[in-house]
N, C-alpha and C. Protein backbone atom coordinates (compact mmCIF):
# COMPACT_ATOMS: atom_id res chain seq x y z
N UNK A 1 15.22 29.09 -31.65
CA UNK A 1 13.95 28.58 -31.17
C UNK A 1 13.60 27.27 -31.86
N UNK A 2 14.53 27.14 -32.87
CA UNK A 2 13.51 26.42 -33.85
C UNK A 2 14.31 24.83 -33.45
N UNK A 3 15.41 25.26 -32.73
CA UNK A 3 16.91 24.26 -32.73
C UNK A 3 16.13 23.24 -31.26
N UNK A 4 15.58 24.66 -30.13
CA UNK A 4 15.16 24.03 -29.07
C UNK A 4 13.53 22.87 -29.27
N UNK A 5 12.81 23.41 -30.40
CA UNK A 5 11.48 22.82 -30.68
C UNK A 5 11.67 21.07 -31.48
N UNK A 6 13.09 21.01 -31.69
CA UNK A 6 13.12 20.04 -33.01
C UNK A 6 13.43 19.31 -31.63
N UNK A 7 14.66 19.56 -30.77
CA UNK A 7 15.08 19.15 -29.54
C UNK A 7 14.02 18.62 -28.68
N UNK A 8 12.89 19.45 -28.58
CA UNK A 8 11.52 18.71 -27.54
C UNK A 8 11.17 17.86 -28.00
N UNK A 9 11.09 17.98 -29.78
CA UNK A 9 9.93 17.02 -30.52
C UNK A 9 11.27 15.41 -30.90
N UNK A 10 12.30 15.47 -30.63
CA UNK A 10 13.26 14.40 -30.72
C UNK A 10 13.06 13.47 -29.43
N UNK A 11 13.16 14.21 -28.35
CA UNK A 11 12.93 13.64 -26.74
C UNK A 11 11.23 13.51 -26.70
N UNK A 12 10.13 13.75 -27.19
CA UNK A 12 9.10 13.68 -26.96
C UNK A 12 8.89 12.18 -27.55
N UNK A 13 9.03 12.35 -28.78
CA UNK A 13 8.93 10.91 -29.51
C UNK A 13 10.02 9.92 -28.86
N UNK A 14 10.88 9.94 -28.76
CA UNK A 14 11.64 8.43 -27.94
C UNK A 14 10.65 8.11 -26.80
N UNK A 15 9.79 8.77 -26.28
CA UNK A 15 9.16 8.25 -25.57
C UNK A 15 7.81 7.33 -25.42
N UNK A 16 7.49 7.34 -26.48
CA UNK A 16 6.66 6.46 -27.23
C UNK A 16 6.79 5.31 -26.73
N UNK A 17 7.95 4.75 -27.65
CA UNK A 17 7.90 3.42 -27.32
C UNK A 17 7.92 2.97 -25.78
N UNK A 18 8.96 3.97 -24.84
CA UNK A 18 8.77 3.38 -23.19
C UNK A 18 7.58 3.66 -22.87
N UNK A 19 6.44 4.32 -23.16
CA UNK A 19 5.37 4.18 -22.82
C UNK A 19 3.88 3.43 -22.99
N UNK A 20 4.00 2.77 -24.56
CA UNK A 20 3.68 1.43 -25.00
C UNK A 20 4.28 0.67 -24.52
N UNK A 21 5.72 0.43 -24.15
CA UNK A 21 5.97 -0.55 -23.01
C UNK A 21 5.14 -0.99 -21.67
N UNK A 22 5.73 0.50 -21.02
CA UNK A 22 4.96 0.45 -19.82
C UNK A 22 3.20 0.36 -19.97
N UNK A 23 2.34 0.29 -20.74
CA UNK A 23 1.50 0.23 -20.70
C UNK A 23 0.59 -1.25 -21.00
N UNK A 24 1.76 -1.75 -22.37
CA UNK A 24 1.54 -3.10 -21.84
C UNK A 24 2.02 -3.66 -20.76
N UNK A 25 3.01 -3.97 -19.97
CA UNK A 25 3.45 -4.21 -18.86
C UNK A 25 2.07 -3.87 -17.58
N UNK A 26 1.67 -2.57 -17.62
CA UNK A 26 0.72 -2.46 -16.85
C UNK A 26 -0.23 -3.25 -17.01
N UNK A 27 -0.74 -3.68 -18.45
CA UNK A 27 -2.24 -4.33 -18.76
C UNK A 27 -2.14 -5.80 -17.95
N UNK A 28 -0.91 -6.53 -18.86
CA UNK A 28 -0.70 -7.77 -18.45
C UNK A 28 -0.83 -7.91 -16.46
N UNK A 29 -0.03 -6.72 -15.98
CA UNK A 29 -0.21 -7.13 -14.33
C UNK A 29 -1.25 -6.70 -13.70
N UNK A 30 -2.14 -6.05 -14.51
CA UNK A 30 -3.56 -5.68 -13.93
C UNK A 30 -4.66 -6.95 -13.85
N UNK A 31 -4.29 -7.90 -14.77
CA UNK A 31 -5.06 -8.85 -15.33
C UNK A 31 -4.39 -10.05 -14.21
N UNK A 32 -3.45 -9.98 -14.05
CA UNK A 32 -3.05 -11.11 -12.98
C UNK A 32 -3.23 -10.78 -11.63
N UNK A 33 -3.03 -9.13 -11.72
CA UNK A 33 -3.75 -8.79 -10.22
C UNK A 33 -5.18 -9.20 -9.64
N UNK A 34 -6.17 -8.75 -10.95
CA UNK A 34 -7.42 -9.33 -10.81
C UNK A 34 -8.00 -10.78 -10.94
N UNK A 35 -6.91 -11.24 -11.44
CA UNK A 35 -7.17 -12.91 -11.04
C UNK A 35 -6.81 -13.21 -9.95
N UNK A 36 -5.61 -12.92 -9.48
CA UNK A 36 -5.31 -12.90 -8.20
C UNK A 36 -6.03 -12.55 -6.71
N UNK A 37 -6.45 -11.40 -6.73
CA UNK A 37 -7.41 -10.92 -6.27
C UNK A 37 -8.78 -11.32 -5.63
N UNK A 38 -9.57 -11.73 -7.24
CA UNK A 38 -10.91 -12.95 -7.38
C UNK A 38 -10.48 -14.05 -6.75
N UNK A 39 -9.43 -14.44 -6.66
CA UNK A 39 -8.98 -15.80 -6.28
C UNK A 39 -9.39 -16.06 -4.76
N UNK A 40 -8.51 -14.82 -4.38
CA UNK A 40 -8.28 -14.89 -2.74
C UNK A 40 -9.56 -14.09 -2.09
N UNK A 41 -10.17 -13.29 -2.67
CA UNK A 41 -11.76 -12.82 -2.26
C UNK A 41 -12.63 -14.13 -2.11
N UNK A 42 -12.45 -14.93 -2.73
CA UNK A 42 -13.76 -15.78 -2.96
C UNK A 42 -13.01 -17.02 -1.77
N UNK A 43 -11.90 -17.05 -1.30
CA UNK A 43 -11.83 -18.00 0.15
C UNK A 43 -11.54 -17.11 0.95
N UNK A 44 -11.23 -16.02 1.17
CA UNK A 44 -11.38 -15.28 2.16
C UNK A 44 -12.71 -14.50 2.85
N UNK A 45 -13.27 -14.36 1.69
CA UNK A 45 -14.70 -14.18 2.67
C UNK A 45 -15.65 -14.60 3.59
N UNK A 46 -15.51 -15.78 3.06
CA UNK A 46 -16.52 -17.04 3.62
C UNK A 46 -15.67 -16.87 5.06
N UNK A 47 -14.38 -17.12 5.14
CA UNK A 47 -13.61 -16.97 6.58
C UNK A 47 -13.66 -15.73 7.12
N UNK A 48 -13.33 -15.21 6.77
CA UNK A 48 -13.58 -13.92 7.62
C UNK A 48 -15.00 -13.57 7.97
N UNK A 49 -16.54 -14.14 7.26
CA UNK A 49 -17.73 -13.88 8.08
C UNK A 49 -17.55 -15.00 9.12
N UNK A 50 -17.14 -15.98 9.13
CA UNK A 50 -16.98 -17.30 10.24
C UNK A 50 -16.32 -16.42 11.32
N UNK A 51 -15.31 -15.83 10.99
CA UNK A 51 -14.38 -15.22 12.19
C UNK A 51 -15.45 -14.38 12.75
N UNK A 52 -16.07 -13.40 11.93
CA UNK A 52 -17.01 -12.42 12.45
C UNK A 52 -18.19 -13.39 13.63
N UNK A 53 -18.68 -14.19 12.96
CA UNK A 53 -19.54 -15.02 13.83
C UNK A 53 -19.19 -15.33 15.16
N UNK A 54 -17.85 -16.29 15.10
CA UNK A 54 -17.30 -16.68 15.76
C UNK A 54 -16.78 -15.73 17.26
N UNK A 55 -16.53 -14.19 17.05
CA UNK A 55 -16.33 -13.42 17.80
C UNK A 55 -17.67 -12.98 18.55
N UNK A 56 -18.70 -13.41 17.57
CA UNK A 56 -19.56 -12.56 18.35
C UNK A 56 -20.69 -13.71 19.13
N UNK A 57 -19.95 -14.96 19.76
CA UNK A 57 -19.86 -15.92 20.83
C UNK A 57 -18.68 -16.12 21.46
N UNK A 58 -17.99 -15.55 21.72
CA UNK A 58 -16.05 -15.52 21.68
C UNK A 58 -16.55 -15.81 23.26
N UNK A 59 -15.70 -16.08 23.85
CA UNK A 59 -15.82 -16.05 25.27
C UNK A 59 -14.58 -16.27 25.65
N UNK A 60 -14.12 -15.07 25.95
CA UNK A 60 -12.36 -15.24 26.04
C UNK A 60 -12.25 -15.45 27.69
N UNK A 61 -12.72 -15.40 28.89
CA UNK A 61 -12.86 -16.04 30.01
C UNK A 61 -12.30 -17.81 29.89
N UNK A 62 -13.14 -18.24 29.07
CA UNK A 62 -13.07 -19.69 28.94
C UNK A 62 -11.67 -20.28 27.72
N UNK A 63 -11.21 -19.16 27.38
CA UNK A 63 -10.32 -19.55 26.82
C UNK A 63 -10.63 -20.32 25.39
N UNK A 64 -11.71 -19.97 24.68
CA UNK A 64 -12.67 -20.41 23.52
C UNK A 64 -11.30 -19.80 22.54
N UNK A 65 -10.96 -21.04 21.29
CA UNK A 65 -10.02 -21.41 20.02
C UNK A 65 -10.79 -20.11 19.30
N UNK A 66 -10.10 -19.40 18.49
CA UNK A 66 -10.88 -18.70 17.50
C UNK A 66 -9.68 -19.65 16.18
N UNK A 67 -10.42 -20.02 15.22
CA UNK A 67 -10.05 -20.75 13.77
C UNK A 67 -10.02 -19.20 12.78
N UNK A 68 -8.35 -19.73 12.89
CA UNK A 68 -7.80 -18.49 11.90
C UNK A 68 -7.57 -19.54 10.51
N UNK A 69 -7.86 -20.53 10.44
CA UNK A 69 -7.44 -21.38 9.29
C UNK A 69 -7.11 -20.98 7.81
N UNK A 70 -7.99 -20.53 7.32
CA UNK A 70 -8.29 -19.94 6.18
C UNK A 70 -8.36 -18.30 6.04
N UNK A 71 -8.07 -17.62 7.08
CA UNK A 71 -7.97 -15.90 7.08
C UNK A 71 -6.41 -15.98 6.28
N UNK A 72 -6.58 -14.43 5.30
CA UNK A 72 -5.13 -13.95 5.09
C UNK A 72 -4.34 -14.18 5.94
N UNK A 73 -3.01 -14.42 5.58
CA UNK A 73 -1.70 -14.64 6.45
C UNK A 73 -1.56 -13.38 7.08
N UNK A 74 -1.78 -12.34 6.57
CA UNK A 74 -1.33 -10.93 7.39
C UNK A 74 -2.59 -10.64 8.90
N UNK A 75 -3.85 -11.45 8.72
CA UNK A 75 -4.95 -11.67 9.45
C UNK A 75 -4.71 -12.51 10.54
N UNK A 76 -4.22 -13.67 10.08
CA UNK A 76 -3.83 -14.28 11.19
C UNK A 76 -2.65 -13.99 12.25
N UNK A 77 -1.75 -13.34 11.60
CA UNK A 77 -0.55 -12.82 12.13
C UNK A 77 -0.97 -11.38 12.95
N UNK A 78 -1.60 -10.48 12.79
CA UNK A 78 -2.90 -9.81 13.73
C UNK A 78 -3.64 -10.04 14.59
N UNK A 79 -4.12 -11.42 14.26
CA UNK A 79 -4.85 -11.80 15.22
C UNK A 79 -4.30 -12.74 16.17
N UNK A 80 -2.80 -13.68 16.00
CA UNK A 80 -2.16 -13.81 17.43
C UNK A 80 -1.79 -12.82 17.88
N UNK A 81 -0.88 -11.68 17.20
CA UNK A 81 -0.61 -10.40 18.07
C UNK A 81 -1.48 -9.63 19.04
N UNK A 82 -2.64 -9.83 18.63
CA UNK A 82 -3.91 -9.37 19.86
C UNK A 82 -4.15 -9.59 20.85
N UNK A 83 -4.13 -11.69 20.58
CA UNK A 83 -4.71 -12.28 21.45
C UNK A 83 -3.13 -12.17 22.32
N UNK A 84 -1.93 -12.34 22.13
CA UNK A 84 -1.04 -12.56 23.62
C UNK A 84 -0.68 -11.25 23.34
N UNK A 85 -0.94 -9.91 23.16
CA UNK A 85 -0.27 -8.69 23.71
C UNK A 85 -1.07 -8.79 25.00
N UNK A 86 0.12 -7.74 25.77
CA UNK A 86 -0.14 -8.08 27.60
C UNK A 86 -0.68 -6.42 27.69
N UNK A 87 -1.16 -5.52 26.85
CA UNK A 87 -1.99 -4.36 27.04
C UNK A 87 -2.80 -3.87 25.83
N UNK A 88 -3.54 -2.75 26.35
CA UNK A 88 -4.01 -2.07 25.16
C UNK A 88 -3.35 -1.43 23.72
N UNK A 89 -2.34 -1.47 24.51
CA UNK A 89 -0.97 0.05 23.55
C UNK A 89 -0.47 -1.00 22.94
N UNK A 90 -0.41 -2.17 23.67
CA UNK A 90 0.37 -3.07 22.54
C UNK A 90 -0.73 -3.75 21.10
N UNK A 91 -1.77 -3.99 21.78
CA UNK A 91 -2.85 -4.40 20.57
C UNK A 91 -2.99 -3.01 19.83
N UNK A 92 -2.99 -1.97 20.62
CA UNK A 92 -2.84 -0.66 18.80
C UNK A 92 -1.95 -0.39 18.59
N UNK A 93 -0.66 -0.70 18.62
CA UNK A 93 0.40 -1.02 17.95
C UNK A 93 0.09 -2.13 16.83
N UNK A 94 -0.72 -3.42 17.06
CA UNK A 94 -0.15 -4.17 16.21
C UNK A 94 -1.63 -3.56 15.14
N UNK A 95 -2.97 -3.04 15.58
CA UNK A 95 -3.62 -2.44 14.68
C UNK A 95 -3.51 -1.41 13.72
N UNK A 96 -1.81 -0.15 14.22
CA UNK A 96 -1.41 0.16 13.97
C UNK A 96 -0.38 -0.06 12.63
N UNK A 97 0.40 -1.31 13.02
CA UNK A 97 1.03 -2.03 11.62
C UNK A 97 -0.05 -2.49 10.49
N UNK A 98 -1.01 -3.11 11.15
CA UNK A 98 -1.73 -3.20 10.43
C UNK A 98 -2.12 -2.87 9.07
N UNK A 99 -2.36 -1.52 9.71
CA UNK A 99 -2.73 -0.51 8.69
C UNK A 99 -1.82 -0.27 7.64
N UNK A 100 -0.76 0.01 8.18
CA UNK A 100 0.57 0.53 7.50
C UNK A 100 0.82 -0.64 6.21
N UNK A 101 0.43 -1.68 6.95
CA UNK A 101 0.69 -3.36 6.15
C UNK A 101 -0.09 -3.17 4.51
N UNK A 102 -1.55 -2.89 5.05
CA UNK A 102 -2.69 -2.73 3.83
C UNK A 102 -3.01 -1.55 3.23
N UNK A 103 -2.20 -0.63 3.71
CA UNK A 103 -2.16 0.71 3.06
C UNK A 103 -0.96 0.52 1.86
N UNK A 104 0.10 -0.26 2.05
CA UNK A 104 1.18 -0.55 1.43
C UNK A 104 0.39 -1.25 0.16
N UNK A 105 -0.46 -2.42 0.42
CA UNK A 105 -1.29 -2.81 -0.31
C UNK A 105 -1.85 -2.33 -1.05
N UNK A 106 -2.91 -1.05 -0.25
CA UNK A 106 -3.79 -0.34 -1.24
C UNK A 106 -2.97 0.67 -2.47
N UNK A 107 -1.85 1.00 -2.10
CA UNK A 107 -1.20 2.20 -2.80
C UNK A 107 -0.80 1.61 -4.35
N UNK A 108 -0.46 0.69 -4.30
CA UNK A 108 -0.05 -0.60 -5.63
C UNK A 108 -1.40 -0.27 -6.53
N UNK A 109 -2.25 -0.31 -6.17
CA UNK A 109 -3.97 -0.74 -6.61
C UNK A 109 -4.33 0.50 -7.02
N UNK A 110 -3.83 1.57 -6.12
CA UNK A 110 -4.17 2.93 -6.44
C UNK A 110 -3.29 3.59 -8.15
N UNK A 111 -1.83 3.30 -8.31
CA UNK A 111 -1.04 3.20 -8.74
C UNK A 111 -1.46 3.00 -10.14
N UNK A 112 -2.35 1.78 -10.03
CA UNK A 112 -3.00 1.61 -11.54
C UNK A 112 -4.01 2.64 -11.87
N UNK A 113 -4.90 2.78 -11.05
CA UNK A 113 -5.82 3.68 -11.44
C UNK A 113 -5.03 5.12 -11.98
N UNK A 114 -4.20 5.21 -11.12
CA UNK A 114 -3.57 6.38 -11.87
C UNK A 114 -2.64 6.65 -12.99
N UNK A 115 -1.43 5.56 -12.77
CA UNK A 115 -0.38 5.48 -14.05
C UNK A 115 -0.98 4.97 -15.81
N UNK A 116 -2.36 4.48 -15.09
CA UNK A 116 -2.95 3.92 -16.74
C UNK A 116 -3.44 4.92 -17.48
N UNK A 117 -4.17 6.12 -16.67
CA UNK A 117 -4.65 7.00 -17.66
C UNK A 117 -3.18 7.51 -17.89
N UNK A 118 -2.42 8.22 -17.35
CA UNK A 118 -1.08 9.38 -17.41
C UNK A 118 -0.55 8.81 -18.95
N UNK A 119 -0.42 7.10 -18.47
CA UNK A 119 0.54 6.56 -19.98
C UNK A 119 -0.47 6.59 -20.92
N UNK A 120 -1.30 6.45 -20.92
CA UNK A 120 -2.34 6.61 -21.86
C UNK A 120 -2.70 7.79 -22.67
N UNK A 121 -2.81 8.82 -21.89
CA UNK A 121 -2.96 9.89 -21.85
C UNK A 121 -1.56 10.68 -23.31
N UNK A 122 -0.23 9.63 -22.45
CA UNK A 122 0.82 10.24 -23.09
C UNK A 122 0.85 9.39 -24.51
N UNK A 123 0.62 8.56 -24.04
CA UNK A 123 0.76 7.66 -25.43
C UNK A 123 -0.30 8.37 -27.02
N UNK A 124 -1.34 9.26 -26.23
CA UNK A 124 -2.27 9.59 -27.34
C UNK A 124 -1.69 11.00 -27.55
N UNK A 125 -0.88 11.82 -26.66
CA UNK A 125 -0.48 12.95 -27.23
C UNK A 125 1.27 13.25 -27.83
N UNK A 126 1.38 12.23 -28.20
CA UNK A 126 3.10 11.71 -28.37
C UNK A 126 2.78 11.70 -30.44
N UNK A 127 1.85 10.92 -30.34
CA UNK A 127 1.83 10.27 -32.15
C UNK A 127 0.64 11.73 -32.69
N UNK A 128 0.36 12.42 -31.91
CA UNK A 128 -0.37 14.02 -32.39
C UNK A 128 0.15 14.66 -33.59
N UNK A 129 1.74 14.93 -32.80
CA UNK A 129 2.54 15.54 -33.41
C UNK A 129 3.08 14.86 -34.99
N UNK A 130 3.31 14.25 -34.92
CA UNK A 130 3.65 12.90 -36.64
C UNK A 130 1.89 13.02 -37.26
N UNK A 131 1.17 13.02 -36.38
CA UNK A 131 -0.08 12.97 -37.20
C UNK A 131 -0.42 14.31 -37.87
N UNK A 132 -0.12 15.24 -36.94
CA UNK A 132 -0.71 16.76 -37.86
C UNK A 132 0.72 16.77 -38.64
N UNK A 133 1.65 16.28 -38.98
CA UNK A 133 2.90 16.20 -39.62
C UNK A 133 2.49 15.89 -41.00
N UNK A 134 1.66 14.85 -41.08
CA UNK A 134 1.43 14.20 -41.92
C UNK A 134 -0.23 14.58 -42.53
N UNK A 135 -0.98 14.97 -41.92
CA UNK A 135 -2.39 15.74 -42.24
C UNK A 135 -1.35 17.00 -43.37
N UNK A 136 -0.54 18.00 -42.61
CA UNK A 136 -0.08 19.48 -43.64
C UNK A 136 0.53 19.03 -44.39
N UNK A 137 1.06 17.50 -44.69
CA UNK A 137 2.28 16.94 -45.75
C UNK A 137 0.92 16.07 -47.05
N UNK A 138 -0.49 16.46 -46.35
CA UNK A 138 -0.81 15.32 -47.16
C UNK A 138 -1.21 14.00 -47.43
N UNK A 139 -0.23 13.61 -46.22
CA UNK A 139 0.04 12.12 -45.97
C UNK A 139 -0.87 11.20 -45.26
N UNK A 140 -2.11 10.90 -46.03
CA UNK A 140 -3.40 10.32 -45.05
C UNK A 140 -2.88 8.66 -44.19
N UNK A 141 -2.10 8.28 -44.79
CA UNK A 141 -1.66 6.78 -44.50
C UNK A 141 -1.03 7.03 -43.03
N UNK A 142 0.17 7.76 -42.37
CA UNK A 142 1.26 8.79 -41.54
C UNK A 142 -0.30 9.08 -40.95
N UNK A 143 -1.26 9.46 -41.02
CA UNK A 143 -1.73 10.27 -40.48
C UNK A 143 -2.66 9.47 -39.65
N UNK A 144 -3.40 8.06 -40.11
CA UNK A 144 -4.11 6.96 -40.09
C UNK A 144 -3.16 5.95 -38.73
N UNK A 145 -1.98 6.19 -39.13
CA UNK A 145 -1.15 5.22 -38.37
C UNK A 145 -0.69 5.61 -36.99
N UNK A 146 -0.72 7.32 -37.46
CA UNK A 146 -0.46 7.38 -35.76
C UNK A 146 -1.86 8.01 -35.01
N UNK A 147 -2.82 8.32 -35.50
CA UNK A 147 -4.04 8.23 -34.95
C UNK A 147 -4.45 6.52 -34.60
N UNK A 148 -4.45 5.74 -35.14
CA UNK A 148 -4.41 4.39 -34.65
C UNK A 148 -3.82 4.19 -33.23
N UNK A 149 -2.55 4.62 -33.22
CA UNK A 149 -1.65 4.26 -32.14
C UNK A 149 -2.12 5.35 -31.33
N UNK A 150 -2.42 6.39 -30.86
CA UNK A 150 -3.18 7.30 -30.00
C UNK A 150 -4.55 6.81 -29.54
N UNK A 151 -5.10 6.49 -30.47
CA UNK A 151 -7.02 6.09 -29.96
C UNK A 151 -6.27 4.54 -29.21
N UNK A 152 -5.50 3.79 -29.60
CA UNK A 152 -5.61 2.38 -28.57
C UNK A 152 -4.47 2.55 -27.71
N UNK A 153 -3.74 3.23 -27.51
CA UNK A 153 -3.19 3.87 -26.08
C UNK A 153 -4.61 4.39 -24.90
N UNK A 154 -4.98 5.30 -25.68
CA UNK A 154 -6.28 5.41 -24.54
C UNK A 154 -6.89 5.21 -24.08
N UNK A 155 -7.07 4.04 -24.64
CA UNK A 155 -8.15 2.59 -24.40
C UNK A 155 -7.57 1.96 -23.36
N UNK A 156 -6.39 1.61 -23.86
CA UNK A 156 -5.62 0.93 -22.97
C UNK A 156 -5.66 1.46 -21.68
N UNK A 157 -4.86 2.50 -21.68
CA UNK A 157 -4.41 3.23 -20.33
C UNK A 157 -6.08 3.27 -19.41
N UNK A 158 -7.15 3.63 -20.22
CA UNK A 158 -8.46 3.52 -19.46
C UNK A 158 -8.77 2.09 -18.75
N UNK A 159 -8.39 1.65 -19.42
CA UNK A 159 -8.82 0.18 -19.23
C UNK A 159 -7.90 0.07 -17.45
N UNK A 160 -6.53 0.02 -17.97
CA UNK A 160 -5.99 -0.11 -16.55
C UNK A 160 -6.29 0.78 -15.90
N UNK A 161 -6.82 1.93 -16.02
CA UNK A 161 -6.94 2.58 -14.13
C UNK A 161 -8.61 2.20 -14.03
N UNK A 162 -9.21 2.18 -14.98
CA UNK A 162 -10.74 1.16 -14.59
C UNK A 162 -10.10 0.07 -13.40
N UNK A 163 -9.61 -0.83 -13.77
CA UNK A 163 -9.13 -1.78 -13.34
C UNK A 163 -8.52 -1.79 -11.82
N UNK A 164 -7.47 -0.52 -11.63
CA UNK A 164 -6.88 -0.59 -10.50
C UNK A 164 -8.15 0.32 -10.10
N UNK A 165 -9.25 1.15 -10.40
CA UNK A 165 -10.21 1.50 -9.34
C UNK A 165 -11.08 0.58 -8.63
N UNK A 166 -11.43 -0.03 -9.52
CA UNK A 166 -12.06 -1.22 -9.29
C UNK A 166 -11.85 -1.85 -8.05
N UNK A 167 -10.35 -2.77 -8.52
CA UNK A 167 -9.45 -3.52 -7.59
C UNK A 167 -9.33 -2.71 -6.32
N UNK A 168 -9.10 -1.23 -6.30
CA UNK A 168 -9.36 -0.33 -5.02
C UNK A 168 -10.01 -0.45 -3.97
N UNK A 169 -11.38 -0.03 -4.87
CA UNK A 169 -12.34 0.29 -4.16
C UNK A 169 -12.83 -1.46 -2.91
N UNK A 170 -12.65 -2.39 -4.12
CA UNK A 170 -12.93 -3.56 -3.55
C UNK A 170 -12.15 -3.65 -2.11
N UNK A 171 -11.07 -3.78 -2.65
CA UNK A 171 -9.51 -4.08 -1.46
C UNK A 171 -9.53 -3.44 -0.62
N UNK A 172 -10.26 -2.38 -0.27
CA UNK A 172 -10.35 -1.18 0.30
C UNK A 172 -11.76 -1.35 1.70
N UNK A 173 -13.07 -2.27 0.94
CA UNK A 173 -14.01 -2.41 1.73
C UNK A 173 -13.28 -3.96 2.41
N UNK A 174 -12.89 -4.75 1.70
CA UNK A 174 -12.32 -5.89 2.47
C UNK A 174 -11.35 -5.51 3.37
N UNK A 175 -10.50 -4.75 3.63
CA UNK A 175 -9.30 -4.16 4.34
C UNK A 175 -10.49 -3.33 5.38
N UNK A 176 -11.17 -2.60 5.51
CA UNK A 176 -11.42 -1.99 6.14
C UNK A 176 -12.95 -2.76 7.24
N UNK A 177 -13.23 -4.15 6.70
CA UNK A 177 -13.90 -4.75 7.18
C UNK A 177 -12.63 -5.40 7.89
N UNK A 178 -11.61 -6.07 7.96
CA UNK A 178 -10.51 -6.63 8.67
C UNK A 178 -10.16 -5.80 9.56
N UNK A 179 -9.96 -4.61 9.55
CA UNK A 179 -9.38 -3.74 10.23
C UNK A 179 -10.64 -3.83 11.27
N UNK A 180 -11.61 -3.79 11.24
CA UNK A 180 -12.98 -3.92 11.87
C UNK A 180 -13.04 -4.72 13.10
N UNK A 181 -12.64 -6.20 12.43
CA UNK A 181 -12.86 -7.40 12.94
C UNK A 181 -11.43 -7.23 13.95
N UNK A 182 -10.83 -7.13 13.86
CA UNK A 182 -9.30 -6.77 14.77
C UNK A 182 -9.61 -5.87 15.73
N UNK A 183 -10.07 -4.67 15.61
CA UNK A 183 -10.93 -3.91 16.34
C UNK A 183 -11.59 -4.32 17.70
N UNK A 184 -12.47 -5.35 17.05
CA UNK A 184 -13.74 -5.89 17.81
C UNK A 184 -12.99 -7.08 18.67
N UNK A 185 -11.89 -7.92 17.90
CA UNK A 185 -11.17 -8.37 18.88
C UNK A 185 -10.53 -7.97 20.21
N UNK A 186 -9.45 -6.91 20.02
CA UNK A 186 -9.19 -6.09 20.60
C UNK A 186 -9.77 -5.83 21.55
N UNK A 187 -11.28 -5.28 21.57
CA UNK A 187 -11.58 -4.90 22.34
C UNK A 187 -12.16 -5.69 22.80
N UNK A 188 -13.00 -6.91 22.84
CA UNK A 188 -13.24 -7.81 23.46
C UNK A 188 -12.14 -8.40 23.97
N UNK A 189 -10.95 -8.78 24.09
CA UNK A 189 -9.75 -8.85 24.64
C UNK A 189 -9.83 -8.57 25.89
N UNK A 190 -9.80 -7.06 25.86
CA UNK A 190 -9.00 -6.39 26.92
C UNK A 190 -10.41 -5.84 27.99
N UNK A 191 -11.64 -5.84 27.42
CA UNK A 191 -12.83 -5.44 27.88
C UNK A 191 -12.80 -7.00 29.03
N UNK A 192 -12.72 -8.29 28.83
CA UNK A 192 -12.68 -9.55 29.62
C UNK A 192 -11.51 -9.25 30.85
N UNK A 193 -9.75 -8.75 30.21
CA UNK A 193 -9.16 -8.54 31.08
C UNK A 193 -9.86 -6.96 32.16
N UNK A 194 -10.10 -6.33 31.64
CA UNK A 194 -10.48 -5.35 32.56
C UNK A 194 -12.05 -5.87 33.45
N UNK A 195 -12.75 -6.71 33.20
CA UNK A 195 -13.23 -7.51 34.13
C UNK A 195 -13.05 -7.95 35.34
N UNK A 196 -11.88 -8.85 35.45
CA UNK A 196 -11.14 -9.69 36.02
C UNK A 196 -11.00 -8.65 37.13
């Protein structure tokens, strides 16, 4: 028993360090995500309420320009697929990819929220074991050092799934306002052809 316990606690600890890895690794791309992010929120909005406006004088009879200029590339690429599909099934098809497109998106975002606590989580119950090692040996210094390294793993790991919730929840109302506006195209589309 004692052969298999030394065996867990050998493989438990090598894992330490890949998980202070991965956790910095996570911090650093959470932080470029959210710059990233802020970046493209703050010119994409302003366009996408223009688009919203803009649809809701659309007059697709007359053959009225809608200015995709400044929409996400995956927005604009949606929104020619709308305007020349030759039916309904084909515009929810491409509302269909759509989705699939920004769900791919959202899952990345989700990813943080979750892998930051787990490594975190592990990172604070990994240096436990060396710490009560060192509490029954005595050893307040051993004991100081890996309580150190447990309390700022947790921090950490909190910090990133703060971060990817955050980034979520956001990406999530912007995606689902797009998905909206495609919608409303759509159906103003095909509501003009079924006119005719």
């Amino acid at each position: 028993m004692k052969l298999l316990a030394d065996g867990l606690y050998f493989v438990t600890s090598g894992l330490l360090i890949p998980c202070i890895a991965a956790l910095l690794v996570l911090l650093a791309h959470s932080f470029l995500t959210v710059g990233r992010y802020w970046g493209s929120a703050r010119r994409e909005q302003p366009a996408i309420n223009k688009l919203v406006e803009q649809l809701r004088h659309w007059d697709v009879k007359a053959n009225s320009v809608i200015d995709t200029e400044k929409l996400p590339s995956r927005l604009q690429s949606a929104i020619a697929d709308i305007l020349s599909a030759r039916s309904e099934a084909a515009a929810g098809f491409t509302l269909s990819e759509f989705e699939v497109l920004v769900d791919k998106e959202l899952s990345r975002l989700s990813h943080f929220a979750k892998l930051g606590p787990v490594l975190g989580l592990m990172g604070t119950l990994i240096p436990m074991g060396p710490a009560l090692q060192g509490l029954a040996n005595g050893d307040i210094a051993q004991l100081a050092n890996q309580m150190q390294v447990a309390f700022t793993t947790t921090v950490v790991g909190l910090l990133i799934g703060a971060v990817g919730f955050v980034l979520y929840q956001q990406r999530r109302r912007t995606v689902s306002r797009e998905l909206s506006v495609l919608e409303l195209l759509a159906a103003l589309r095909f509501e003009a052809v079924a006119d005719e």
